[in-house]
N, C-alpha and C. Protein backbone atom coordinates (compact mmCIF):
# COMPACT_ATOMS: atom_id res chain seq x y z
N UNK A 1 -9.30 -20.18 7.28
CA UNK A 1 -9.86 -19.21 6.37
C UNK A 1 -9.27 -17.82 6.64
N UNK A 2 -9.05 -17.54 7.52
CA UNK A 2 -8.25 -16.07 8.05
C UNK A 2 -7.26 -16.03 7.66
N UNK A 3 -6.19 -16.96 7.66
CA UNK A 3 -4.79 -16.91 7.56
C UNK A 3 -4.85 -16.56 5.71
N UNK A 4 -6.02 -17.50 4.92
CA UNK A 4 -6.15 -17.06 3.71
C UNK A 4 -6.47 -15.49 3.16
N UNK A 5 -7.11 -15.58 3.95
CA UNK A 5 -8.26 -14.22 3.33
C UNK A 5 -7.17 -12.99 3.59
N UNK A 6 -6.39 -12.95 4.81
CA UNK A 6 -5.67 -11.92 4.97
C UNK A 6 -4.00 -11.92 3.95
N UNK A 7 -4.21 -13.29 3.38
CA UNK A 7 -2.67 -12.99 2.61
C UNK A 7 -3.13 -12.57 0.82
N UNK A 8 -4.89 -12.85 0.87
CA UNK A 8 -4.78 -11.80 -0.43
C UNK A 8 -5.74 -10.68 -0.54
N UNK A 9 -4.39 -10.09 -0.69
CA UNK A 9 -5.32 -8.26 -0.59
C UNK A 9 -6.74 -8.15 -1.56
N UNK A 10 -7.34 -7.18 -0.74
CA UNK A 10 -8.68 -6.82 -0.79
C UNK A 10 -8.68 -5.50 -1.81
N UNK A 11 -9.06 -6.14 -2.89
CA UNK A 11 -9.33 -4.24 -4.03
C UNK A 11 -10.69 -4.09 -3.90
N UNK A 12 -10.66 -3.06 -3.28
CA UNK A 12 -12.05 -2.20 -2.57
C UNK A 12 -12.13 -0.87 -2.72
N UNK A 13 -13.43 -0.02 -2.54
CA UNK A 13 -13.35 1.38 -2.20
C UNK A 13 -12.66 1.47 -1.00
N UNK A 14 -11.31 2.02 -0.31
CA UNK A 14 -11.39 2.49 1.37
C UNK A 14 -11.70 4.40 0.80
N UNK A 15 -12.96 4.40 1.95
CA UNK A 15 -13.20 5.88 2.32
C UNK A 15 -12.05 6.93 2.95
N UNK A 16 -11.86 7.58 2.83
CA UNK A 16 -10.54 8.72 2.65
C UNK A 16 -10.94 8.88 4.75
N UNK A 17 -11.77 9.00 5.47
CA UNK A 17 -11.96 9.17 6.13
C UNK A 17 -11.69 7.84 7.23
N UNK A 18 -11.33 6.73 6.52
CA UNK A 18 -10.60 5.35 7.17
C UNK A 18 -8.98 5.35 7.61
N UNK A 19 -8.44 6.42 6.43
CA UNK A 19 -7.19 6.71 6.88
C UNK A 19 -6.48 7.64 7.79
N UNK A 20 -5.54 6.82 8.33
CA UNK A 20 -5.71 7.94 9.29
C UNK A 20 -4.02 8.16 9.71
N UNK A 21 -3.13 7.96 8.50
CA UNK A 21 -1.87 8.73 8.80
C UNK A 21 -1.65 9.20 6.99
N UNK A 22 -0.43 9.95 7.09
CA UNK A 22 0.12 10.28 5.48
C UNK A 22 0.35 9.20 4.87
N UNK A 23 0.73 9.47 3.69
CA UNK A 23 0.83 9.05 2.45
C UNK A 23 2.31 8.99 2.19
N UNK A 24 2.82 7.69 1.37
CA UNK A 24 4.20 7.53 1.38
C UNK A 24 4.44 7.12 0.01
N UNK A 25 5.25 7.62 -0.97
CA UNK A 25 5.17 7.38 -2.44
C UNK A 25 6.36 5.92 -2.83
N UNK A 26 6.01 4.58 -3.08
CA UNK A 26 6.51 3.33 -2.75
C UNK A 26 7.35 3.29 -4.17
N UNK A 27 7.40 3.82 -5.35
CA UNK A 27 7.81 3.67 -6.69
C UNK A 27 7.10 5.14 -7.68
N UNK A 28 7.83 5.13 -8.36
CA UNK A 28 7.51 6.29 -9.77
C UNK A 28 8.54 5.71 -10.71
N UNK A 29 7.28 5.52 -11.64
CA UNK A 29 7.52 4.69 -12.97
C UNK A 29 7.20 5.58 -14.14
N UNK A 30 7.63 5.37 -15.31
CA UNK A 30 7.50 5.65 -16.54
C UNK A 30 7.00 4.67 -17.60
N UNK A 31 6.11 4.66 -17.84
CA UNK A 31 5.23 3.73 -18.11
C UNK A 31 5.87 3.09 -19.79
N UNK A 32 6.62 4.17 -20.81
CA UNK A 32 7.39 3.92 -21.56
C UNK A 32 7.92 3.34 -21.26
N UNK A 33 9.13 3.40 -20.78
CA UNK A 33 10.03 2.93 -20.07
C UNK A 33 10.03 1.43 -19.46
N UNK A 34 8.77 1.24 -18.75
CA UNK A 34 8.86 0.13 -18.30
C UNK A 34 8.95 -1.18 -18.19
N UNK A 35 9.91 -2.21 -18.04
CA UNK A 35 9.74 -3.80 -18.22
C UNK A 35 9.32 -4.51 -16.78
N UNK A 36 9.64 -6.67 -17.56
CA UNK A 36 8.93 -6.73 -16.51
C UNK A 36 9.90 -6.91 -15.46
N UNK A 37 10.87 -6.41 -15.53
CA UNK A 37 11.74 -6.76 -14.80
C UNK A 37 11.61 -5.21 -13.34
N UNK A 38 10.95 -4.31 -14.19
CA UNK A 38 10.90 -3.04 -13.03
C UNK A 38 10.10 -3.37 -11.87
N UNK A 39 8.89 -5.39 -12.52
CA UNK A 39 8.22 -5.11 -11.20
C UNK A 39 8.84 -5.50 -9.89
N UNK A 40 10.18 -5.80 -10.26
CA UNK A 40 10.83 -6.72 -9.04
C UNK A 40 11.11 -5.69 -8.31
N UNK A 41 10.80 -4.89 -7.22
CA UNK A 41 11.26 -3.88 -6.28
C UNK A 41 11.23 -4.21 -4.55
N UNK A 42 11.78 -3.38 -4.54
CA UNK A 42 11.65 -3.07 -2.73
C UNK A 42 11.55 -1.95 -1.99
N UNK A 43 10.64 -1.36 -1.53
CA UNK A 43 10.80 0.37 -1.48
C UNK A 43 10.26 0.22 0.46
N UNK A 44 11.31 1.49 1.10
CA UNK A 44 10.73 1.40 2.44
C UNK A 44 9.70 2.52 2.36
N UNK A 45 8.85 2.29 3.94
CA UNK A 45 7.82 3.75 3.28
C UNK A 45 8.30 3.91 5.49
N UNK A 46 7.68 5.09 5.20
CA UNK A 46 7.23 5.27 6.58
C UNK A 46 6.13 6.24 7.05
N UNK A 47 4.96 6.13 7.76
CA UNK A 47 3.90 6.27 8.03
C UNK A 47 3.39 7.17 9.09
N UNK A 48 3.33 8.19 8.72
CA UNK A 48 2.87 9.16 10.65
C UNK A 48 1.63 9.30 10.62
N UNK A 49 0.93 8.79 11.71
CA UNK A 49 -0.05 9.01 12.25
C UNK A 49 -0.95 10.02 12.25
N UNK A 50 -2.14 10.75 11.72
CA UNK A 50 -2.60 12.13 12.15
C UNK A 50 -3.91 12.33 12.65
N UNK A 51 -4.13 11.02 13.82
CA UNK A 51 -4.63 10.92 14.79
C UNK A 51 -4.57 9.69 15.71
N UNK A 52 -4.78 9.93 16.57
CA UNK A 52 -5.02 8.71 17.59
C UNK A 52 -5.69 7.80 16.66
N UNK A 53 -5.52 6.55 16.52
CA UNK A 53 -6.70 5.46 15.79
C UNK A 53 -5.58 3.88 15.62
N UNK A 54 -6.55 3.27 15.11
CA UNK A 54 -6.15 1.67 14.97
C UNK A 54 -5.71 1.42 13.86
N UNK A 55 -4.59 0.89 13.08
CA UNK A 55 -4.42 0.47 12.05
C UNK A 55 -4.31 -0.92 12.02
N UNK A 56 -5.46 -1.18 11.04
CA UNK A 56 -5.47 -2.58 10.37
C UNK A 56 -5.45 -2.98 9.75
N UNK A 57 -4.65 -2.13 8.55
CA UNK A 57 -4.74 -2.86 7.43
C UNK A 57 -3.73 -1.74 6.75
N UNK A 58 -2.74 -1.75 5.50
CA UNK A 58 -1.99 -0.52 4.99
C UNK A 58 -3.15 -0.45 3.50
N UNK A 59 -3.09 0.55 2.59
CA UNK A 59 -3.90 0.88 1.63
C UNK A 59 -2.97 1.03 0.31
N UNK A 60 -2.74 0.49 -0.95
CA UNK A 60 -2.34 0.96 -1.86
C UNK A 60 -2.91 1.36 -2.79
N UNK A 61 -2.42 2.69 -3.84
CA UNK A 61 -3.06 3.20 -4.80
C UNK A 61 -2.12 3.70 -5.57
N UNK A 62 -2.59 3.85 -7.02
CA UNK A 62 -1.14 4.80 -7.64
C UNK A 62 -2.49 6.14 -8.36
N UNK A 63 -1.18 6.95 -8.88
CA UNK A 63 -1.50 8.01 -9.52
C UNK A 63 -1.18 7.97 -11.08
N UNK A 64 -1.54 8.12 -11.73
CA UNK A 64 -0.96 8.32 -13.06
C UNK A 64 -1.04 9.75 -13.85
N UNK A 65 0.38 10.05 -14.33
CA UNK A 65 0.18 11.51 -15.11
C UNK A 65 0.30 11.42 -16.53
N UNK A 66 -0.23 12.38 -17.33
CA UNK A 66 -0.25 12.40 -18.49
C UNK A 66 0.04 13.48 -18.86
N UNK A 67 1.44 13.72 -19.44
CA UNK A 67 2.35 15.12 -19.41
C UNK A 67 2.77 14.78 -21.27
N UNK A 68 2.40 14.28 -21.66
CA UNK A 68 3.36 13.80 -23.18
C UNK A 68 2.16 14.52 -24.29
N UNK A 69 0.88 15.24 -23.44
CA UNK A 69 -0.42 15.40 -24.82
C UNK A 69 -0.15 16.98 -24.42
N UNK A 70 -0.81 17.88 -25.05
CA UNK A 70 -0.53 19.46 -25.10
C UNK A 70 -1.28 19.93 -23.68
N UNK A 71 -2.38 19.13 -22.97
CA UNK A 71 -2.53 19.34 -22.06
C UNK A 71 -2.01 18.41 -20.72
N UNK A 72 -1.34 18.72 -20.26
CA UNK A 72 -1.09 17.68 -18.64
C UNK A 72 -2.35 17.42 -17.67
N UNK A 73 -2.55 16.08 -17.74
CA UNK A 73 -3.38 15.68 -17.10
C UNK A 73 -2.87 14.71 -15.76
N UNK A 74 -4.19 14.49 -14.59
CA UNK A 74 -3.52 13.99 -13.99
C UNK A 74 -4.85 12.88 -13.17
N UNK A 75 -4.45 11.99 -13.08
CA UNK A 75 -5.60 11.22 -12.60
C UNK A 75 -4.98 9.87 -11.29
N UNK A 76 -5.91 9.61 -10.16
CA UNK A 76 -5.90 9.21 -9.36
C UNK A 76 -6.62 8.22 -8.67
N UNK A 77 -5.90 6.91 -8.11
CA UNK A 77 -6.99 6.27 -7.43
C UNK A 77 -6.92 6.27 -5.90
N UNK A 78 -6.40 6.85 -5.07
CA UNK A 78 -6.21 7.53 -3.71
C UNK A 78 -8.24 7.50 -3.21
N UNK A 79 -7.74 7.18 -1.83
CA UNK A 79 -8.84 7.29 -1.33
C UNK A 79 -9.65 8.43 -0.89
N UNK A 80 -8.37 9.81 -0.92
CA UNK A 80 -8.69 11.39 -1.03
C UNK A 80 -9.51 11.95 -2.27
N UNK A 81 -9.29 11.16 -3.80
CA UNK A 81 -9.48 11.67 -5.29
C UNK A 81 -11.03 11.06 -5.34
N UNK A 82 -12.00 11.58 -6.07
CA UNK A 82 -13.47 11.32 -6.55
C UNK A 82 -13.37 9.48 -6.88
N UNK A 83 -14.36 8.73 -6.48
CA UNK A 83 -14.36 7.58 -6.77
C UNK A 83 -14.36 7.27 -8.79
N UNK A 84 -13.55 6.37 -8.77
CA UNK A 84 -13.91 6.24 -10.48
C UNK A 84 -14.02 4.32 -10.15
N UNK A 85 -13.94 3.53 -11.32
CA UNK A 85 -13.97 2.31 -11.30
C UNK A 85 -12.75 1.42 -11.22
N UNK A 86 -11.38 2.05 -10.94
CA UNK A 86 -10.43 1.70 -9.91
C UNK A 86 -10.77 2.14 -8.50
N UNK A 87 -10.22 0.69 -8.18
CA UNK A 87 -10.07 0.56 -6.11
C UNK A 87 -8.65 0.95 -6.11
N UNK A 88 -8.66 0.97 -4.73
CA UNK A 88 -7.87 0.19 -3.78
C UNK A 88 -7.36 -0.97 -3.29
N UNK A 89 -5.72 -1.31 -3.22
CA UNK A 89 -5.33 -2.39 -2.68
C UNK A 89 -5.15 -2.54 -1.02
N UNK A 90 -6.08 -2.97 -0.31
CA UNK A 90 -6.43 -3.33 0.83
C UNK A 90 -5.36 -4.66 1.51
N UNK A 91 -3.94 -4.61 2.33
CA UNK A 91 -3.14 -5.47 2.66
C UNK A 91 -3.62 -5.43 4.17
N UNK A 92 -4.61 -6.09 4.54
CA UNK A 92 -4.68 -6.37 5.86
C UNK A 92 -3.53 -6.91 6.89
N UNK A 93 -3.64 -6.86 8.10
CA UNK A 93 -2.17 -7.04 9.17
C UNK A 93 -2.92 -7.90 9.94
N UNK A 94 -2.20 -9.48 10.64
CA UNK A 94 -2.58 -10.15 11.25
C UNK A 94 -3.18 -9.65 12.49
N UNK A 95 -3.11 -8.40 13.44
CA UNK A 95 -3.61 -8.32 14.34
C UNK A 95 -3.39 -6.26 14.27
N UNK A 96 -4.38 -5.75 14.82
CA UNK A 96 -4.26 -4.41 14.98
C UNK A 96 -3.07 -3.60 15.72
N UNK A 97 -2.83 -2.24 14.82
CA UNK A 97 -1.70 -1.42 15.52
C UNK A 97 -1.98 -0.25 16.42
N UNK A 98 -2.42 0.06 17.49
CA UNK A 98 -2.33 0.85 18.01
C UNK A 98 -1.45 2.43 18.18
N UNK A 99 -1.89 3.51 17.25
CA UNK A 99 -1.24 4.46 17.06
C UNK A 99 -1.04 5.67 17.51
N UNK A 100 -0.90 6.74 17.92
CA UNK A 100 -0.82 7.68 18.20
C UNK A 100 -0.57 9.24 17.51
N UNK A 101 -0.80 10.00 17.08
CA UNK A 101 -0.97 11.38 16.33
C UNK A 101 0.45 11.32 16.75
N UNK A 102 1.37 11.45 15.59
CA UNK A 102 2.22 11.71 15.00
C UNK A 102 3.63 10.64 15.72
N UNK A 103 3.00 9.77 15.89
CA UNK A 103 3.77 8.21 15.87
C UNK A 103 3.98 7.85 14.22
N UNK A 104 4.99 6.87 14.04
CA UNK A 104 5.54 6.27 13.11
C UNK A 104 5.48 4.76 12.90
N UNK A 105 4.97 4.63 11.99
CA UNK A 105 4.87 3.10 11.29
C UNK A 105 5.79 2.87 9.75
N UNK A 106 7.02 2.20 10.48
CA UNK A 106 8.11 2.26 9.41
C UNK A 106 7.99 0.56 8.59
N UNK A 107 8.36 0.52 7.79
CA UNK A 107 8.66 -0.74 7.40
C UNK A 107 9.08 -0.79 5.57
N UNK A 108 9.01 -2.01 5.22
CA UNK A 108 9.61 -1.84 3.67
C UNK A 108 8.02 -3.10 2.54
N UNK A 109 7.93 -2.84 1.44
CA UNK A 109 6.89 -3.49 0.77
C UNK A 109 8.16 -3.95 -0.39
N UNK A 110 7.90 -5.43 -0.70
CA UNK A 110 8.77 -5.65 -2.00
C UNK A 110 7.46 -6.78 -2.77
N UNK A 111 8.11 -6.57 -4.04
CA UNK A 111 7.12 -7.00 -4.82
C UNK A 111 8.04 -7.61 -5.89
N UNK A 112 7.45 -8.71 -6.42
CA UNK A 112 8.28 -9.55 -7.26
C UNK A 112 6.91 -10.32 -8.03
N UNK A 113 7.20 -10.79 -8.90
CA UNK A 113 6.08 -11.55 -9.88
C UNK A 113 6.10 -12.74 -9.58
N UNK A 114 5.11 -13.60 -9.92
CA UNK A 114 5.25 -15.04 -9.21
C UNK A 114 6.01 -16.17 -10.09
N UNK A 115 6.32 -17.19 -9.41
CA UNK A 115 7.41 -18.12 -10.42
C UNK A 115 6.32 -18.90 -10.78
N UNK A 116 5.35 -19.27 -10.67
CA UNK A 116 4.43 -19.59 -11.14
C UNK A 116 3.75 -19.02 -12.20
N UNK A 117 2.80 -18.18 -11.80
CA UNK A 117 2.07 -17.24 -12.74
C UNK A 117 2.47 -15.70 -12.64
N UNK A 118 3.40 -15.03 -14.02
CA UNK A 118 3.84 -13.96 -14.12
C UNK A 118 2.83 -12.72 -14.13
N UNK A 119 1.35 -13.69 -14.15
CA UNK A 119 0.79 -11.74 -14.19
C UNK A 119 0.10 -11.65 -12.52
N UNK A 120 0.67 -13.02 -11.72
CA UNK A 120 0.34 -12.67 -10.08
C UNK A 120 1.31 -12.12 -9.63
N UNK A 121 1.24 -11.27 -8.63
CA UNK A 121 2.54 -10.76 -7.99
C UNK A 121 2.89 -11.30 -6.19
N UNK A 122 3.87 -11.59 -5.77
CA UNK A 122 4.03 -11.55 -4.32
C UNK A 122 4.89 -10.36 -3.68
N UNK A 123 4.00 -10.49 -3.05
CA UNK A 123 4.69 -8.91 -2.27
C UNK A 123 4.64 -9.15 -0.52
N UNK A 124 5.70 -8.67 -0.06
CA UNK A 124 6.19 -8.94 1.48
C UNK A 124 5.70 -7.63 2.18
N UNK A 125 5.25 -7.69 2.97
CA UNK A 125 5.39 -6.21 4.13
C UNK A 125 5.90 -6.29 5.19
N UNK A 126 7.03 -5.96 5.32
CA UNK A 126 7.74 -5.73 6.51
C UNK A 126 7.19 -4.71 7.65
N UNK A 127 6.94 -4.40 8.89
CA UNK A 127 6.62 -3.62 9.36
C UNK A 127 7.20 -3.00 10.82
N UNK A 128 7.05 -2.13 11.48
CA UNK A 128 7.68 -1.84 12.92
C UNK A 128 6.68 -0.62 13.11
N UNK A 129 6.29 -0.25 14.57
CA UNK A 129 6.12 0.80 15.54
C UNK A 129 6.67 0.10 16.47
N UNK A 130 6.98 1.20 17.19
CA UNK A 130 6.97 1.65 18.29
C UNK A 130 6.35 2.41 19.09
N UNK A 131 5.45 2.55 19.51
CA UNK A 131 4.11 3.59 19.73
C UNK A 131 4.33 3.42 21.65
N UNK A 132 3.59 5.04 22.21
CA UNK A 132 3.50 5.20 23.15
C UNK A 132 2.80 3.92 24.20
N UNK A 133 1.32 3.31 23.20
CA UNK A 133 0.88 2.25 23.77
C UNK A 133 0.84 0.77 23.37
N UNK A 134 1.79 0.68 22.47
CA UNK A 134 2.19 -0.48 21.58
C UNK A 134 3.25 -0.65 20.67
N UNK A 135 4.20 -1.66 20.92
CA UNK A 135 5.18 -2.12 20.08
C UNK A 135 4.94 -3.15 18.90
N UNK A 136 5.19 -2.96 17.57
CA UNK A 136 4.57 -4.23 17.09
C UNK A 136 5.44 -4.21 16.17
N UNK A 137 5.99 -5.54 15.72
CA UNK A 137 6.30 -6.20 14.30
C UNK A 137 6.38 -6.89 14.37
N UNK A 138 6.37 -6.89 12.19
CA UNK A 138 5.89 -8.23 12.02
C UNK A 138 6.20 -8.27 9.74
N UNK A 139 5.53 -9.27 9.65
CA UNK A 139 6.15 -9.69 8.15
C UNK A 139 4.69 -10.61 7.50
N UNK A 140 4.36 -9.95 6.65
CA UNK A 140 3.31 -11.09 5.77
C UNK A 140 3.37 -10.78 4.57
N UNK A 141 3.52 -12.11 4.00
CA UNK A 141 3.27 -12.60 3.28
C UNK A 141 2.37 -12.46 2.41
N UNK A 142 1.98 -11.40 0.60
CA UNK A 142 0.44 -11.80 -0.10
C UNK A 142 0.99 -12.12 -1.12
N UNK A 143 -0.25 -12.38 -1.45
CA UNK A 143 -0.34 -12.92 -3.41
C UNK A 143 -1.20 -12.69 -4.10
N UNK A 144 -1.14 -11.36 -4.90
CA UNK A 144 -1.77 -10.66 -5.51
C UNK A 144 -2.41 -11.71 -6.64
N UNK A 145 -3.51 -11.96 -6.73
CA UNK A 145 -3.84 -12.56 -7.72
C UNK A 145 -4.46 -11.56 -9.06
């Protein structure tokens, strides 16, 4: 049941106060613009720390702008922005990372649609630290249903 539960991400509220390094921008899309071929990507991110704490899990969210109406608007599902009725994508990590204030958690997220069912997605997380009290990597596997 673990090995399940952790390969499909969790869309949840996470509290802004759970996170505990920056923010890394994985894609910027144009929503005109877009096919389904844009969902096939691979983007690296990398992660600094801005406190001592445990990471167990990485968090995704997007932003969307609205610049094309006479007023520019801008709206958010970040765990920093007012709750609305979008979550968060919650990618849990087989075992906890031990971090340090202003340590680095590098790695790459790719995402591709499934050969199965095109409106599931699979997405890889690659990951690495190197931290003062812990070395870790590693690679999993989800499937966005």
């Amino acid at each position: 049941v673990k090995v399940q539960s952790i390969t499909e991400p969790l869309v949840d509220v996470v509290e802004n106060n759970q996170v505990c390094t920056g923010v890394q921008v994985l894609r910027e899309v144009r929503v005109p613009d877009y096919s389904v071929e844009d969902c096939t990507f691979t983007s690296p991110f990398e992660l600094v720390a801005k406190r001592n704490d445990y990471i167990h899990a990485l968090v995704a969210y997007f932003d969307t702008h609205f610049s094309t109406g006479h007023k520019p608007n801008m709206f958010s599902t970040s765990p920093a922005a007012q709750q609305t009725h979008w979550k968060q994508t919650v990618f849990y990590l087989p075992e906890e990372i031990t971090i340090c204030e202003g340590e680095r958690l590098k790695g790459t997220l790719s995402c591709r649609p499934n050969k199965g069912n095109r409106r599931d997605l699979d997405i890889t997380i690659s990951y690495e630290h190197n931290g003062k009290w812990q070395q870790a990597k590693g690679q999993m596997e989800y499937k966005m249903r």
